[in-house]
Protein backbone atom coordinates (compact mmCIF):
# COMPACT_ATOMS: atom_id res chain seq x y z
CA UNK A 1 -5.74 10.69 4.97
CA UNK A 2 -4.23 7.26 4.49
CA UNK A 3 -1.51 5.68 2.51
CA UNK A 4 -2.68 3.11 0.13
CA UNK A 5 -0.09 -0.18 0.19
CA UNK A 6 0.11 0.86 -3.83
CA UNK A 7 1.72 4.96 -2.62
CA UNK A 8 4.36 3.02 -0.06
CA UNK A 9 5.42 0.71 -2.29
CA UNK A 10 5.87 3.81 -5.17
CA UNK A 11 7.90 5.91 -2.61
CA UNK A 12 10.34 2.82 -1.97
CA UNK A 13 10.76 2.12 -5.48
CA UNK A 14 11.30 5.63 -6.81
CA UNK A 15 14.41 5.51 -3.93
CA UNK A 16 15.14 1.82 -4.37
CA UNK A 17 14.85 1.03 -8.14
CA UNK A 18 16.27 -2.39 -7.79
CA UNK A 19 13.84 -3.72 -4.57
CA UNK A 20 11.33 -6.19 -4.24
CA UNK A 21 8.80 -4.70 -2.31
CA UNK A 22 5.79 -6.73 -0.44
CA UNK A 23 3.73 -4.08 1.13
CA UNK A 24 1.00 -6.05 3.95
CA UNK A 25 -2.25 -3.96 4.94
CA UNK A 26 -2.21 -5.86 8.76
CA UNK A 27 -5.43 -4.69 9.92
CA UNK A 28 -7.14 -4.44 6.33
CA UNK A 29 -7.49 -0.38 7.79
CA UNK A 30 -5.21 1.55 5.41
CA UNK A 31 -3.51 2.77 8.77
CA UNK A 32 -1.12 -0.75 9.94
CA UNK A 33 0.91 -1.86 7.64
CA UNK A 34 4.28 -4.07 7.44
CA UNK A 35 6.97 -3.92 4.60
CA UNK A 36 9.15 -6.51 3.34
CA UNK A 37 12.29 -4.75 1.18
CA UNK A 38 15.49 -6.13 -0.47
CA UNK A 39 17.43 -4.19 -2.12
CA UNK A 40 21.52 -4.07 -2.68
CA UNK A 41 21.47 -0.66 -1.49
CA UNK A 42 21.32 -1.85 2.13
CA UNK A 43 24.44 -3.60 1.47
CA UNK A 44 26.84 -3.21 4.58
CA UNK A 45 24.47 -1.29 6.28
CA UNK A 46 23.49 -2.08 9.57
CA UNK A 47 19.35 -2.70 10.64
CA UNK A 48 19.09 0.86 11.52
CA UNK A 49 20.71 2.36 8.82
CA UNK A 50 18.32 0.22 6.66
CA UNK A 51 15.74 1.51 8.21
CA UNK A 52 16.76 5.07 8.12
CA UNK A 53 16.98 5.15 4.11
CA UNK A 54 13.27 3.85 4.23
CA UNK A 55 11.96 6.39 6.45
CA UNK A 56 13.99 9.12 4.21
CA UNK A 57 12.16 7.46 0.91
CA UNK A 58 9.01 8.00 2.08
CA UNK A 59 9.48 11.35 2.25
CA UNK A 60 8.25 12.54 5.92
CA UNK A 61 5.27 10.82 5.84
CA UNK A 62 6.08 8.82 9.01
CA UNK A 63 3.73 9.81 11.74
CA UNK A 64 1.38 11.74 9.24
CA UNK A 65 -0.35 10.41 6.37
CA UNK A 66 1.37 6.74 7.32
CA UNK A 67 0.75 6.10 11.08
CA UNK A 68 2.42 2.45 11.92
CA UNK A 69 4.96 0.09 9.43
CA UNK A 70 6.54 -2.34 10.46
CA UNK A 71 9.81 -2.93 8.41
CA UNK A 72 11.76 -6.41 7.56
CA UNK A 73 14.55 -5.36 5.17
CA UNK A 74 17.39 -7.30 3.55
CA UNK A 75 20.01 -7.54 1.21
CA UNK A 76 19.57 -9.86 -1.96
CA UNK A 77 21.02 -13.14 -1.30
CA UNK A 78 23.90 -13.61 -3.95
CA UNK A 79 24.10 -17.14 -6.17
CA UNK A 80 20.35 -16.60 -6.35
């Protein structure tokens, strides 16, 4: 069964308390979906290890319930 946008984004958050999360549906098929996430806890990480700490938030679920998401993540930009 598919993820909702609303289950991603709760998975990042409960790992990543402080991110702003924009969850896109890209095919409007619960199956395709891209994620935009800052969050400090990326800081002096590099794309990959980003990426990693996603994929460990949501639990497994890569490949299963969550077939395709693209990810764009970042660190908060600071003055801001």
């Amino acid at each position: 069964m598919p993820m909702s946008a609303k289950e991603i984004e709760d998975l990042i958050l409960k790992a990543f308390p402080d991110a702003i999360v924009k969850i896109d549906d890209l095919r409007g098929d619960g199956d395709h979906y891209a994620a935009y996430i800052e969050s400090k806890e990326f800081e002096n990480k590099s794309k990959v290890q980003q990426h990693q700490l996603v994929y460990r938030a949501l639990g497994g679920r890569m490949g299963n319930e969550l077939h395709a998401l693209a990810l764009n993540t970042s660190v908060p930009k600071t003055g801001e």
